[in-house]
Protein backbone atom coordinates (compact mmCIF):
# COMPACT_ATOMS: atom_id res chain seq x y z
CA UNK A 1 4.07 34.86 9.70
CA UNK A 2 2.25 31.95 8.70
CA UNK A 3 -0.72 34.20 7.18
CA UNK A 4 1.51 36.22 5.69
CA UNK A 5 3.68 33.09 3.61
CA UNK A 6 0.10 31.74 3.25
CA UNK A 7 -0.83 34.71 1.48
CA UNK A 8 2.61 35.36 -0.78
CA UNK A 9 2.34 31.64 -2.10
CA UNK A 10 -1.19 32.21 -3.06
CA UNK A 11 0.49 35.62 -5.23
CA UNK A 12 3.59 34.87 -6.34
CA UNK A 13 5.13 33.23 -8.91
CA UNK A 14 6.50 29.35 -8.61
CA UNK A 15 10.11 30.78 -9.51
CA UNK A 16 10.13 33.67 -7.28
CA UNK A 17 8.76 31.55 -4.51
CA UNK A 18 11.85 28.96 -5.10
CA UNK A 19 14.30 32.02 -4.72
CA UNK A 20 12.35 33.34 -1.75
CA UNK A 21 12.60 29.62 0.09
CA UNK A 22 16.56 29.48 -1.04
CA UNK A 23 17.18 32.96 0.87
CA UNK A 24 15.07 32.21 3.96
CA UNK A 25 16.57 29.15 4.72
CA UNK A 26 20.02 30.51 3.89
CA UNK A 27 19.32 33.90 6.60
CA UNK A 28 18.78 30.87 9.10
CA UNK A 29 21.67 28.65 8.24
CA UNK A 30 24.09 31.39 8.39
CA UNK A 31 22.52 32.20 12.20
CA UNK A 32 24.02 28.73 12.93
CA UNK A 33 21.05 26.96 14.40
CA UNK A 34 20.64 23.40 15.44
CA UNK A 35 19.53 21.15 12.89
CA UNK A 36 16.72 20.19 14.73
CA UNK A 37 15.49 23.69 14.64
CA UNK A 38 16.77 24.29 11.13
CA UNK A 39 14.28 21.58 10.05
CA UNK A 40 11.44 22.08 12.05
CA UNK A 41 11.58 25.56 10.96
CA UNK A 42 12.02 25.57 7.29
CA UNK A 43 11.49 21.66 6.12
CA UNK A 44 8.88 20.53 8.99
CA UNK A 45 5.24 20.13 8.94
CA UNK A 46 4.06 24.11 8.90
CA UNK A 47 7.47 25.21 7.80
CA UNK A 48 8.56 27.47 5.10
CA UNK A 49 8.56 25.04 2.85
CA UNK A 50 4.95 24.05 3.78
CA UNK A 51 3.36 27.99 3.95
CA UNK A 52 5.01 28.94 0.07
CA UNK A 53 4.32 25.58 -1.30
CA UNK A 54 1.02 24.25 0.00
CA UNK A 55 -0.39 21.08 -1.41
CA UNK A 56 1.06 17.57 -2.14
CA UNK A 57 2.21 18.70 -6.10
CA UNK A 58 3.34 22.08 -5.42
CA UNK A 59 5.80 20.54 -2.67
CA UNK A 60 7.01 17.32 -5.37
CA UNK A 61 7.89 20.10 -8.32
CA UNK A 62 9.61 22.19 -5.79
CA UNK A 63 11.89 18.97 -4.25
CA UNK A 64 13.31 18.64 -7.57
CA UNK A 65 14.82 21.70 -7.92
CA UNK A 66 18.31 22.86 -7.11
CA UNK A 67 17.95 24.84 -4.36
CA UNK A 68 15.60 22.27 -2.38
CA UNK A 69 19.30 20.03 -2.75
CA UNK A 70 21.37 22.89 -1.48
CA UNK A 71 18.45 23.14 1.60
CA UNK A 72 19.54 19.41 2.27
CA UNK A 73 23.14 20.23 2.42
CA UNK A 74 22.94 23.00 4.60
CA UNK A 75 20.46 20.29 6.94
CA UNK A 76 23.68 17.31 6.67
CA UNK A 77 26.26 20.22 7.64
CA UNK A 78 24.53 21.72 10.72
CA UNK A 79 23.84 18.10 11.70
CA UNK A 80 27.63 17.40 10.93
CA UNK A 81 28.32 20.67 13.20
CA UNK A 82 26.30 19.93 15.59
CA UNK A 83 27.31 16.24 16.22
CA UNK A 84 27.72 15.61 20.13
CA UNK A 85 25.81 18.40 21.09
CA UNK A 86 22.73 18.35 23.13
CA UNK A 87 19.55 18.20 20.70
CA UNK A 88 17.61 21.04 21.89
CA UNK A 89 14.20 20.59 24.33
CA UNK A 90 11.73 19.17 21.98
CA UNK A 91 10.15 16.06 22.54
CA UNK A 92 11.37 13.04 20.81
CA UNK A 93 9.42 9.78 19.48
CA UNK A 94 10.42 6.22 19.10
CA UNK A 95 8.90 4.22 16.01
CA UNK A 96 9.52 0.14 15.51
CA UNK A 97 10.28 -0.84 11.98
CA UNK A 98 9.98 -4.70 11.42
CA UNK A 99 13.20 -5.24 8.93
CA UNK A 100 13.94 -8.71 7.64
CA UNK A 101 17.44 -9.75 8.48
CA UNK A 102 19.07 -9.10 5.46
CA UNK A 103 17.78 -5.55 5.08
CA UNK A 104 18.83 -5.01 9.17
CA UNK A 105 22.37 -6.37 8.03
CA UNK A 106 22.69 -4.22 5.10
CA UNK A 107 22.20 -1.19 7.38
CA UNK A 108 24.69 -2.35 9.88
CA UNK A 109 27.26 -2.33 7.00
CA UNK A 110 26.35 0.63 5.72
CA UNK A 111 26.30 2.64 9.23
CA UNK A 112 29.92 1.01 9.89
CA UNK A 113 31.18 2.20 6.28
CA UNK A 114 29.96 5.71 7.31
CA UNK A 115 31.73 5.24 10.26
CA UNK A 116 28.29 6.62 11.74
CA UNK A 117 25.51 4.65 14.16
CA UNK A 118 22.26 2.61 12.48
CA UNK A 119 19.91 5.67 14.29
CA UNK A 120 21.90 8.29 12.76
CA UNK A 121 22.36 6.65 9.28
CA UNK A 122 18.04 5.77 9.48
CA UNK A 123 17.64 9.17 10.54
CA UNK A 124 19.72 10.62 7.32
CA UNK A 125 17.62 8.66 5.27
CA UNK A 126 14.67 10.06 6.23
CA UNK A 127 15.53 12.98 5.63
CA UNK A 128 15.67 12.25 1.80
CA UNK A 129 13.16 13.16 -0.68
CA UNK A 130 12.53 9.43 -1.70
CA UNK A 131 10.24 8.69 -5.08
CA UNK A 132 6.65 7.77 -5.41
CA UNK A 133 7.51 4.97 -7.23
CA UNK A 134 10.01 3.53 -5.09
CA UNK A 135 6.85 3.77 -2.25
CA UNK A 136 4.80 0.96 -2.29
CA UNK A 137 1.35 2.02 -1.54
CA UNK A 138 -1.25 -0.12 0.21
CA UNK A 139 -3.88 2.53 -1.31
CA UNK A 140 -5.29 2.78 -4.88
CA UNK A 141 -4.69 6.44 -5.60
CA UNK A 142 -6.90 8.26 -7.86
CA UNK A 143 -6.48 11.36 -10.15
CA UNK A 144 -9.73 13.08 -8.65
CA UNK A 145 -9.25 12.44 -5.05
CA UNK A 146 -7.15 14.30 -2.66
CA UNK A 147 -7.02 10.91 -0.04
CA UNK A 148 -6.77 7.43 -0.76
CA UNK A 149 -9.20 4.50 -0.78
CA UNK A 150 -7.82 1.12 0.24
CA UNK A 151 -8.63 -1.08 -2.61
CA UNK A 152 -11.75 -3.75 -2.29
CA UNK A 153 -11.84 -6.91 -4.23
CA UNK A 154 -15.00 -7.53 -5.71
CA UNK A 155 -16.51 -10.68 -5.88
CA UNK A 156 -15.94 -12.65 -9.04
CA UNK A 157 -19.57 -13.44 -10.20
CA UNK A 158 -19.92 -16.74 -11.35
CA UNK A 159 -22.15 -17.47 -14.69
CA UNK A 160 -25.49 -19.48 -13.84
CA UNK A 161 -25.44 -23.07 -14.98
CA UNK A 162 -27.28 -24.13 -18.47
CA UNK A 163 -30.18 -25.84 -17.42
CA UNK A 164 -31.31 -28.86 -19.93
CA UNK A 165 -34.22 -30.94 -19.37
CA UNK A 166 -34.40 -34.21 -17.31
CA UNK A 167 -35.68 -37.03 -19.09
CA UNK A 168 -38.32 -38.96 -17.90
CA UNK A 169 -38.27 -42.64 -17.50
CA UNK A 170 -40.59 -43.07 -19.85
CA UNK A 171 -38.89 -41.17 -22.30
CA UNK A 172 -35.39 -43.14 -21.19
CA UNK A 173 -36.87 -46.44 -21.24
CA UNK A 174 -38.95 -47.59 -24.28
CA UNK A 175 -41.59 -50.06 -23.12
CA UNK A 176 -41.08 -53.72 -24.83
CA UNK A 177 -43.98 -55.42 -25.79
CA UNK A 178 -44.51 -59.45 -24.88
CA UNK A 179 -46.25 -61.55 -26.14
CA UNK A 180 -49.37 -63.38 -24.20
CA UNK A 181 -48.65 -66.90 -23.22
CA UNK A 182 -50.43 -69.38 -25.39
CA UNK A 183 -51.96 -72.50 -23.51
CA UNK A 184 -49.42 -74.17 -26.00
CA UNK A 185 -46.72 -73.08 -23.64
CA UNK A 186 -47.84 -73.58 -21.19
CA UNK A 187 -49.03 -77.18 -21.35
CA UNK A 188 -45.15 -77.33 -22.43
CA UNK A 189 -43.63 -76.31 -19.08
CA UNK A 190 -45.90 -78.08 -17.16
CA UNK A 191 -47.79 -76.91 -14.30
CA UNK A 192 -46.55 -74.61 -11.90
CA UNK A 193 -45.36 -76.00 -8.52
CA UNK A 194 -47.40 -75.34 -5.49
CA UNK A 195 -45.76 -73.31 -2.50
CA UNK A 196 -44.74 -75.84 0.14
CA UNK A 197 -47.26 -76.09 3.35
CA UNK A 198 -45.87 -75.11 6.54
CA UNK A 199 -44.81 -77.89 8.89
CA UNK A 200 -44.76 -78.06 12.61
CA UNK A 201 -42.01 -76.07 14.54
């Protein structure tokens, strides 16, 4: 089956693949299946969705259409019908989302409004087809990559310093020329005094 979708997505036209999605789903919605196996089957990883519209953009035009929103309302009345029933044998998983309190409180309101529980109200809103730009990323995403690259800083590079020339003391310091005692001046100050002789300790 898979080969098969693999190979009519690969053939057929965007708009008769939309139709051909719409009617599949609808065959198994009217066989009243769980929801669990409703959305593994046409909205999970490798589901019909998935086979006729391969690729990240293929998937995002086909979301926005009409019959991708009446998909989602047959999804929230089987899990409206199915409410209290056993979920079928497949494997569950438990993920912890850190929530700041005001977000966590929000929820709580929101599940009691609904008159529903927090799992089942978290669980509806995964469900949803939310908008890239309402996703923050913590990857750059470029137009001619298929995968991400987390984003590197790069260095700031600094601009070398101006280097000026260092004086020298010569340069800094003009030399001042004095004048040669005259024996004039000195027979004016007198003769110089005589360092004392050391006494006895």
């Amino acid at each position: 089956m898979m080969d098969v979708a693999t190979e009519v997505a690969q053939e057929t036209p965007h708009v008769d693949r939309i139709q051909r999605v719409h009617r599949m789903a609808s065959d198994r919605f009217r066989n009243d299946p769980d929801w669990v196996t409703f959305y593994r089957e046409v909205l999970g990883v490798d589901g019909i969705i998935d086979q006729l519209f391969p690729g990240y953009e293929q998937r995002s035009k086909f979301t926005s259409t009409s019959e991708y929103a009446e998909i989602q309302q047959m999804l929230a009345k089987l899990r409206e019908k199915n409410r209290g029933q056993k979920i079928p044998d497949e494997a569950t998983r438990v993920i912890t989302v850190r929530l700041p309190k005001s977000l966590h409180e929000a929820l709580r309101h929101e599940a009691h409004n609904h008159r529903t529980s927090m799992n089942k109200l978290c669980i509806s809103k995964l469900l949803q087809v939310i908008a890239d730009e309402l996703v923050p990323s913590d990857f750059e995403r470029r137009d001619d990559e298929d995968e991400p690259r987390p984003v590197m800083s790069q260095p700031a590079v600094q601009p070398l310093p101006t280097l000026r020339p260092i004086p020298s003391p010569t340069a800094a310091m003009p030399m001042t020329s004095f004048p040669a005692p005259s024996s004039h001046a000195h027979s004016q100050l007198g003769p110089l005094p005589t360092a004392p002789t050391a006494g006895p300790f």
